[in-house]
Structures are given as C-alpha cells and as structure tokens.
N, C-alpha and C. Protein backbone atom coordinates (compact mmCIF):
# COMPACT_ATOMS: atom_id res chain seq x y z
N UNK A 1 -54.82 4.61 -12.05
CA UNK A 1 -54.45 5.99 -12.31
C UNK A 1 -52.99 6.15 -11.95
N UNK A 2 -52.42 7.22 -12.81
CA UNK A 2 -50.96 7.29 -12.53
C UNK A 2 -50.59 8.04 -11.69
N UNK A 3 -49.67 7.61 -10.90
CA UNK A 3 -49.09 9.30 -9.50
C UNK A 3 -48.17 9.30 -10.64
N UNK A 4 -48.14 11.01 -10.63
CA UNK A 4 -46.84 12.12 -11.43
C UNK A 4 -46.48 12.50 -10.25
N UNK A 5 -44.81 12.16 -9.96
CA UNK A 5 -43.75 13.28 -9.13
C UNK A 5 -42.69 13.90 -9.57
N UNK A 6 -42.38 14.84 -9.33
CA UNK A 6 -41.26 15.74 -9.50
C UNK A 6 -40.41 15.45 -8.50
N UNK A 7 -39.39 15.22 -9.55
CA UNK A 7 -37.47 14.91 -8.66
C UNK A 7 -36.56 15.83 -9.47
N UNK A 8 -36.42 16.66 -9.03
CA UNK A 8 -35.31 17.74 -9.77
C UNK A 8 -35.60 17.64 -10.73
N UNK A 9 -36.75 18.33 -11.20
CA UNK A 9 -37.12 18.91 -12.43
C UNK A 9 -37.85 18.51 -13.33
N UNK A 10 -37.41 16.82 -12.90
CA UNK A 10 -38.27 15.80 -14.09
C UNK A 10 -39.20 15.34 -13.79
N UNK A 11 -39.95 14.96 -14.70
CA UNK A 11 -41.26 14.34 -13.88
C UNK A 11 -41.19 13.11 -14.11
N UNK A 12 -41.52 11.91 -13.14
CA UNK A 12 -41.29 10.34 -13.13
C UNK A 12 -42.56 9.82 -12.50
N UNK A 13 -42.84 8.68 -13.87
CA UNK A 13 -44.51 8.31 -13.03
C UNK A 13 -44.11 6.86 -12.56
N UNK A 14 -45.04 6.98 -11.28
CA UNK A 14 -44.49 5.78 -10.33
C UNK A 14 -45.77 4.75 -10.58
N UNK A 15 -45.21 3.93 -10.89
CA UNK A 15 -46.10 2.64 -10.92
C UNK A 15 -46.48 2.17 -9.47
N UNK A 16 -47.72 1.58 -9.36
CA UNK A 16 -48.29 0.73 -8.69
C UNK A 16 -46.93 0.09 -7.45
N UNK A 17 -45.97 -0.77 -8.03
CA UNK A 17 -44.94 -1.61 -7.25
C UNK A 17 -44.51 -0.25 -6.71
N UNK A 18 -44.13 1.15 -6.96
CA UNK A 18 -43.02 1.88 -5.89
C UNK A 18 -44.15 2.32 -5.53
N UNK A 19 -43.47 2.83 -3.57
CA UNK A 19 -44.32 3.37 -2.93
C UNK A 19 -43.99 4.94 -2.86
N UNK A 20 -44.84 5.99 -2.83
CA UNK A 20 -44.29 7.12 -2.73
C UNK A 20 -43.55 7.10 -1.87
N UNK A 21 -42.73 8.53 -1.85
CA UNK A 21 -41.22 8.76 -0.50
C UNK A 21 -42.20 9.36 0.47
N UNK A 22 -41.87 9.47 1.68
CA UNK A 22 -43.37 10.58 2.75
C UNK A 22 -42.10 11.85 2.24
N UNK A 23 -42.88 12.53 2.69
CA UNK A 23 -42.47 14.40 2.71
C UNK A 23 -41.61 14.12 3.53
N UNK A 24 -40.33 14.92 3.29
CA UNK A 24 -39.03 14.96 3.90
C UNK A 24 -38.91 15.93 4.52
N UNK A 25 -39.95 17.35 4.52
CA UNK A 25 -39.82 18.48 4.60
C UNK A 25 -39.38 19.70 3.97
N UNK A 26 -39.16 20.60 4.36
CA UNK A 26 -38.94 21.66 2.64
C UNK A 26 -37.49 21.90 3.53
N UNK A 27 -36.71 22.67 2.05
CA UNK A 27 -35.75 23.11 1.96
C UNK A 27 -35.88 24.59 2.90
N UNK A 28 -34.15 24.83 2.90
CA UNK A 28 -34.54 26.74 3.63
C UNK A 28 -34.83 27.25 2.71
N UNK A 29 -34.77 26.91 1.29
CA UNK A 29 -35.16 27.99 0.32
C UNK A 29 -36.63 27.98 -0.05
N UNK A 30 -37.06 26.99 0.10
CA UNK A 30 -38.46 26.91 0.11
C UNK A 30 -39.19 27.64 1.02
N UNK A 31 -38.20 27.15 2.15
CA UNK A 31 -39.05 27.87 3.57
C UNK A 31 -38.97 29.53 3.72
N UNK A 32 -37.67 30.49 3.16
CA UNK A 32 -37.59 31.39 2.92
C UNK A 32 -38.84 32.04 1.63
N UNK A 33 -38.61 31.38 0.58
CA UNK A 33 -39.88 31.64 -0.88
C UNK A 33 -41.23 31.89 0.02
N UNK A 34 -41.54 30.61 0.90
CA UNK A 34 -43.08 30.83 1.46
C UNK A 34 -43.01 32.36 2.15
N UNK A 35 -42.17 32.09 3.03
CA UNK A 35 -42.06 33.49 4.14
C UNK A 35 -42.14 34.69 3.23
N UNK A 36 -41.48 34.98 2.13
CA UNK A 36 -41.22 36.00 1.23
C UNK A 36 -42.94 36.21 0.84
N UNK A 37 -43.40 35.34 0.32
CA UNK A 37 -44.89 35.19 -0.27
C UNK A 37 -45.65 35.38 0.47
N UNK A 38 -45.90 35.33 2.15
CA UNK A 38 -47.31 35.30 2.64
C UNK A 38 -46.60 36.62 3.08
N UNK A 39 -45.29 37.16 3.21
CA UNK A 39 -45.20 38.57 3.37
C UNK A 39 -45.63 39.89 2.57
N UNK A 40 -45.52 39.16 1.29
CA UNK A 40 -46.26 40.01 0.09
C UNK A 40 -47.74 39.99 0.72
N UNK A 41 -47.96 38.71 0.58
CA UNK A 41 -49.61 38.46 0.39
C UNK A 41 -49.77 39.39 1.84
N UNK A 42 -49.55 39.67 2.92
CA UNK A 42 -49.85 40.38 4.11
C UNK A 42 -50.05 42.03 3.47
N UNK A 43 -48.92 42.29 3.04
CA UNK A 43 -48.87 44.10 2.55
C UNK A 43 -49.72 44.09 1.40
N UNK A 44 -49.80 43.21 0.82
CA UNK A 44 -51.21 43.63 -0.27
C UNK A 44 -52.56 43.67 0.65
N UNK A 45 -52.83 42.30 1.41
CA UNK A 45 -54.15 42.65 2.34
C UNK A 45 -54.15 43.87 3.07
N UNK A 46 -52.88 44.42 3.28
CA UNK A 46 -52.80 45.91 4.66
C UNK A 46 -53.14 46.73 3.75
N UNK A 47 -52.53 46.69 2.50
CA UNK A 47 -52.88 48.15 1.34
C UNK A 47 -54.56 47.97 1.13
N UNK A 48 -55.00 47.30 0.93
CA UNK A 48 -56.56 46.55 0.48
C UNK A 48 -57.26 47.23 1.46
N UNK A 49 -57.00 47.06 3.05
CA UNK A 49 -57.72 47.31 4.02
C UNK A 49 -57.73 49.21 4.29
N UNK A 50 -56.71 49.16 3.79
CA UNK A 50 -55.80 51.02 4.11
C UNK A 50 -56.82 51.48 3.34
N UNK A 51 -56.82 51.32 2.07
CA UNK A 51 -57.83 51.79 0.92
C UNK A 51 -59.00 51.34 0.85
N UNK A 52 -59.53 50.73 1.51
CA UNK A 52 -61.11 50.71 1.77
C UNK A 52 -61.75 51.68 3.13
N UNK A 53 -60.54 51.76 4.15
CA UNK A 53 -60.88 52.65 5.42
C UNK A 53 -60.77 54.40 5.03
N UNK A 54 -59.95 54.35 3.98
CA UNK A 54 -59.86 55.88 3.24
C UNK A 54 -61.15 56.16 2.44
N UNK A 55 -61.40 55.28 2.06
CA UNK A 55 -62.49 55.49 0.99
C UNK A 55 -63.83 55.79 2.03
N UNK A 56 -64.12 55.00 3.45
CA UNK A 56 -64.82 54.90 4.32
C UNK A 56 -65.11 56.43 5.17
N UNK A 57 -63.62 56.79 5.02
CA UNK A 57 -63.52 58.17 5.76
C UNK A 57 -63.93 59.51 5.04
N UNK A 58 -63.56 59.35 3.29
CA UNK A 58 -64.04 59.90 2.77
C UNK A 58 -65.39 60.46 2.84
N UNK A 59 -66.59 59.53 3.25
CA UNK A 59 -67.57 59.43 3.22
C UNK A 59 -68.37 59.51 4.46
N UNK A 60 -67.65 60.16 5.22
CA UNK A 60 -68.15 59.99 7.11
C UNK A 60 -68.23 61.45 6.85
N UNK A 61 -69.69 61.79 7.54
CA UNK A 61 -69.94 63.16 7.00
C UNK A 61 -69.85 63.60 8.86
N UNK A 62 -69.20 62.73 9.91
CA UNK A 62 -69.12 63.31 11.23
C UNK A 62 -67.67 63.49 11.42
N UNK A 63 -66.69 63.55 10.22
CA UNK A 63 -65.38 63.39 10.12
C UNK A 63 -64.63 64.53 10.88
N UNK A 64 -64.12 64.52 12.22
CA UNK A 64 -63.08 65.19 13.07
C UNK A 64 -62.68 66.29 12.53
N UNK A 65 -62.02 65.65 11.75
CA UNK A 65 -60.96 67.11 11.39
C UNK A 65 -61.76 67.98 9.91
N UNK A 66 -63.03 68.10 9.76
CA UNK A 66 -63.71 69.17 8.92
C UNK A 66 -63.64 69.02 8.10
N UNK A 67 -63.31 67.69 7.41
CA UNK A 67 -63.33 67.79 5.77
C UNK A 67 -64.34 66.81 5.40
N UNK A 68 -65.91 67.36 4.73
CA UNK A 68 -66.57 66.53 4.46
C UNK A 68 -66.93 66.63 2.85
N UNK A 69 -66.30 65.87 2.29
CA UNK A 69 -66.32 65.99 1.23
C UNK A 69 -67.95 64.90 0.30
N UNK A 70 -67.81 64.05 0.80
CA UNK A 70 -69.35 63.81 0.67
C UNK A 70 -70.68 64.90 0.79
N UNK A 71 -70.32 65.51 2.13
CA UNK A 71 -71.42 66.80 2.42
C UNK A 71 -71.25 67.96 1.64
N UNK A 72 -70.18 68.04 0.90
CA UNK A 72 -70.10 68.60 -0.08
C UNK A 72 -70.99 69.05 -0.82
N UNK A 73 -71.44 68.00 -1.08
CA UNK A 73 -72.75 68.52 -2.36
C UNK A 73 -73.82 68.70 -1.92
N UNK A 74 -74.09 68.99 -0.76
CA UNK A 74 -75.35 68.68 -0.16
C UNK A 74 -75.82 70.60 -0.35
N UNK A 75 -74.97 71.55 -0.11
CA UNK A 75 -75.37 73.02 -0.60
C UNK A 75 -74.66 73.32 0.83
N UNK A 76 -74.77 75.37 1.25
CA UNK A 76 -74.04 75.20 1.85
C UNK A 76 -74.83 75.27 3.51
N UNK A 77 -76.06 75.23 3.69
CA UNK A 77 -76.62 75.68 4.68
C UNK A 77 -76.35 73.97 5.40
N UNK A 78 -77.11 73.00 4.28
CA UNK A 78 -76.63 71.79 5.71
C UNK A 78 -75.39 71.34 5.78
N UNK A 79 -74.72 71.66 4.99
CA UNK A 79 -72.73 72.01 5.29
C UNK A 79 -72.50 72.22 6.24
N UNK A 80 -73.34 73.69 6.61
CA UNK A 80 -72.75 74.09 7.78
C UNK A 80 -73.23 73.71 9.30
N UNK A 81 -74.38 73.01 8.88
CA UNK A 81 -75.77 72.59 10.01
C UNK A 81 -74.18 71.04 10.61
N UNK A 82 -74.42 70.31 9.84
CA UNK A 82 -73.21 69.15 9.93
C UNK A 82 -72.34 69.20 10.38
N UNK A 83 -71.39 70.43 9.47
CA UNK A 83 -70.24 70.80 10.82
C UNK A 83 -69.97 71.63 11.83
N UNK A 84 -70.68 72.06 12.02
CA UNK A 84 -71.08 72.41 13.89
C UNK A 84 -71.84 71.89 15.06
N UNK A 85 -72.13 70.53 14.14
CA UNK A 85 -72.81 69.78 15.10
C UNK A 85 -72.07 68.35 15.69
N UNK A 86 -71.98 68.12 16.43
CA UNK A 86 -70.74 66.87 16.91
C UNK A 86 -71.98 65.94 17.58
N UNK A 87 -71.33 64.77 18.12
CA UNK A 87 -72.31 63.73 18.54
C UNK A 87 -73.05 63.81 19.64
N UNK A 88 -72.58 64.29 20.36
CA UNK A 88 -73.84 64.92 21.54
C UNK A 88 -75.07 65.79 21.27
N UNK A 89 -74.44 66.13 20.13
CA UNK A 89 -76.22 66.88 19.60
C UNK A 89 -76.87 66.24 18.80
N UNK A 90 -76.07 65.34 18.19
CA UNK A 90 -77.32 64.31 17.04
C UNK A 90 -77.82 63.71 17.73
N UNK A 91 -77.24 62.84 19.40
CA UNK A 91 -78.36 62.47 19.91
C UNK A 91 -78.99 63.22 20.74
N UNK A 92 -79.21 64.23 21.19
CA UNK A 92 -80.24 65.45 21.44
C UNK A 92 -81.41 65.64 20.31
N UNK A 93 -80.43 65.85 19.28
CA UNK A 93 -81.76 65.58 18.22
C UNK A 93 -82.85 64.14 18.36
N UNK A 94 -81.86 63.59 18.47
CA UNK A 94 -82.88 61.60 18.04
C UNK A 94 -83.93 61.66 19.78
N UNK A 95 -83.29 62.25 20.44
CA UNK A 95 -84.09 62.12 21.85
C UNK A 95 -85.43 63.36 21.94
N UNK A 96 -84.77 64.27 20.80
CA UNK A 96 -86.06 64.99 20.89
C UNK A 96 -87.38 64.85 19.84
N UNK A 97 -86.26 64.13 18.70
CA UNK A 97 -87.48 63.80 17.64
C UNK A 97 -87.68 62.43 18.06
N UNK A 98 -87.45 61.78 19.14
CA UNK A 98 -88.22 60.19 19.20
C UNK A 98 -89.14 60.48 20.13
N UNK A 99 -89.21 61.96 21.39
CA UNK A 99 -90.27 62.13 22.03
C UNK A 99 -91.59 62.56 21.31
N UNK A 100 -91.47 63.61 20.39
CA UNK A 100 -92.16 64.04 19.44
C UNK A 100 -93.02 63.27 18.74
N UNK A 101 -92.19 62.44 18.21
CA UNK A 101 -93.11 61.19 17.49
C UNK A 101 -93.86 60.72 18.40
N UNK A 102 -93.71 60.48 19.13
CA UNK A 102 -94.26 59.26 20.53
C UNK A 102 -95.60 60.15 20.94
N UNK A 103 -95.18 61.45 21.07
CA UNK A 103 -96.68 62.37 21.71
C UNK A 103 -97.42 62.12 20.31
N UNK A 104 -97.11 62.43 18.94
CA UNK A 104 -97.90 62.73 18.16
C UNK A 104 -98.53 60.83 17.95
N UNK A 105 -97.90 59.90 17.86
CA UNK A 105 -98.54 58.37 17.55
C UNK A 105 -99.85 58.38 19.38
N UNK A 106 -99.50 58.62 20.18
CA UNK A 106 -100.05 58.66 21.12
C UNK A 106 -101.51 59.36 20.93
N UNK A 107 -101.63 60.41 20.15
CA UNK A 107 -102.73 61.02 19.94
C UNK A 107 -103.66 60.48 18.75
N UNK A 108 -102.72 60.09 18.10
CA UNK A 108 -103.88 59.12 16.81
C UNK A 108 -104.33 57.77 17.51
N UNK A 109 -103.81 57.01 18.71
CA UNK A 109 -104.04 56.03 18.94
C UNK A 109 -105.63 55.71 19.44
N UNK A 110 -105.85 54.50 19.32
CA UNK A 110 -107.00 54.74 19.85
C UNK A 110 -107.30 54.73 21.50
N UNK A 111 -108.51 55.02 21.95
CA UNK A 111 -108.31 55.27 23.54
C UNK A 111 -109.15 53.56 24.21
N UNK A 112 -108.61 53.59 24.92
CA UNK A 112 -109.58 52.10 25.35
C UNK A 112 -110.13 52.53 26.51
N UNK A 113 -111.90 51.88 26.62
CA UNK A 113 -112.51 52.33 26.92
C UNK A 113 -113.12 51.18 28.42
C-alpha cells in the first residue's frame, strides 16, 4: 500500500525504500488556526448550552421572577394556585398528601391476625 504525504502543497508517494520524516511539530500558524478553531468550537458549545437552559427556563413553571409561560395555558385559577405557591409549600403539600395516602392504603390493608 502506498503512504501519500503532503510537502508544500504537493502530494509525493513514498515508496517502501524512504522512511517517513517523524513530526517536526506545527508551525505558529498552525498553532494559532487550531487555537482560533477550538475557540469557535467553545462559543458555539456556550451558545448550544445558553439555548437549551433558556428553553429549560421557559418551561419551569416554579420560575422566580413570575413568568410562567408554560402555565400559561393551563387557565387562570391554577395560574394563580402556581404562582403563589413557592417551594416550601409544595413540600407541605407532598407531606400532607403522602400522609393521606398512607392512612387511606393502611385501611384497605389487610389486618393480621
């Protein structure tokens, strides 16, 4: 099989008798091109991440500052149930509807005798 290398521009296939050159290392302009490129490639991943956490927030119906635009459509009574309620009361809720459940499974259970 043939090795193809590039030497300024051209391409030269090396037979069997030459041995490849080892890597000499890159140029500053090379080394600048990479730096330039994984700097792009960084601000495209930051924009990627920016716009998936917006889209995320969009959709957080416990969102701080009152804009729930997801809860939106929901009408306006649990609109308003949602935003007057902050996280210390949803789990007030879960602690009062997980006792609830628990008395009511407790009473269907069976009794051992």
């Amino acid at each position: 099989m043939e090795n193809i290398k590039r030497i300024e521009g051209k391409d030269k296939v090396l037979t069997p008798a030459e041995e490849p050159v080892e890597f000499q290392g890159y140029t500053l302009d090379e080394i600048r091109h990479r730096r330039a490129l994984i700097t792009v490639r960084k601000e495209f991943a930051k924009e990627k991440l920016l716009q998936q956490v917006d889209s995320l927030k969009d959709r957080n119906p416990f969102a701080s500052d009152g804009t729930l635009k997801a809860a939106s459509r929901l009408g306006s009574i649990p609109m308003k149930i949602v935003r007057g309620l902050n996280y210390t009361d949803y789990i007030m809720l879960g602690i009062s509807a997980f006792g609830t459940m628990k008395k009511v499974f407790s009473f269907f259970r069976k009794k051992k005798s």
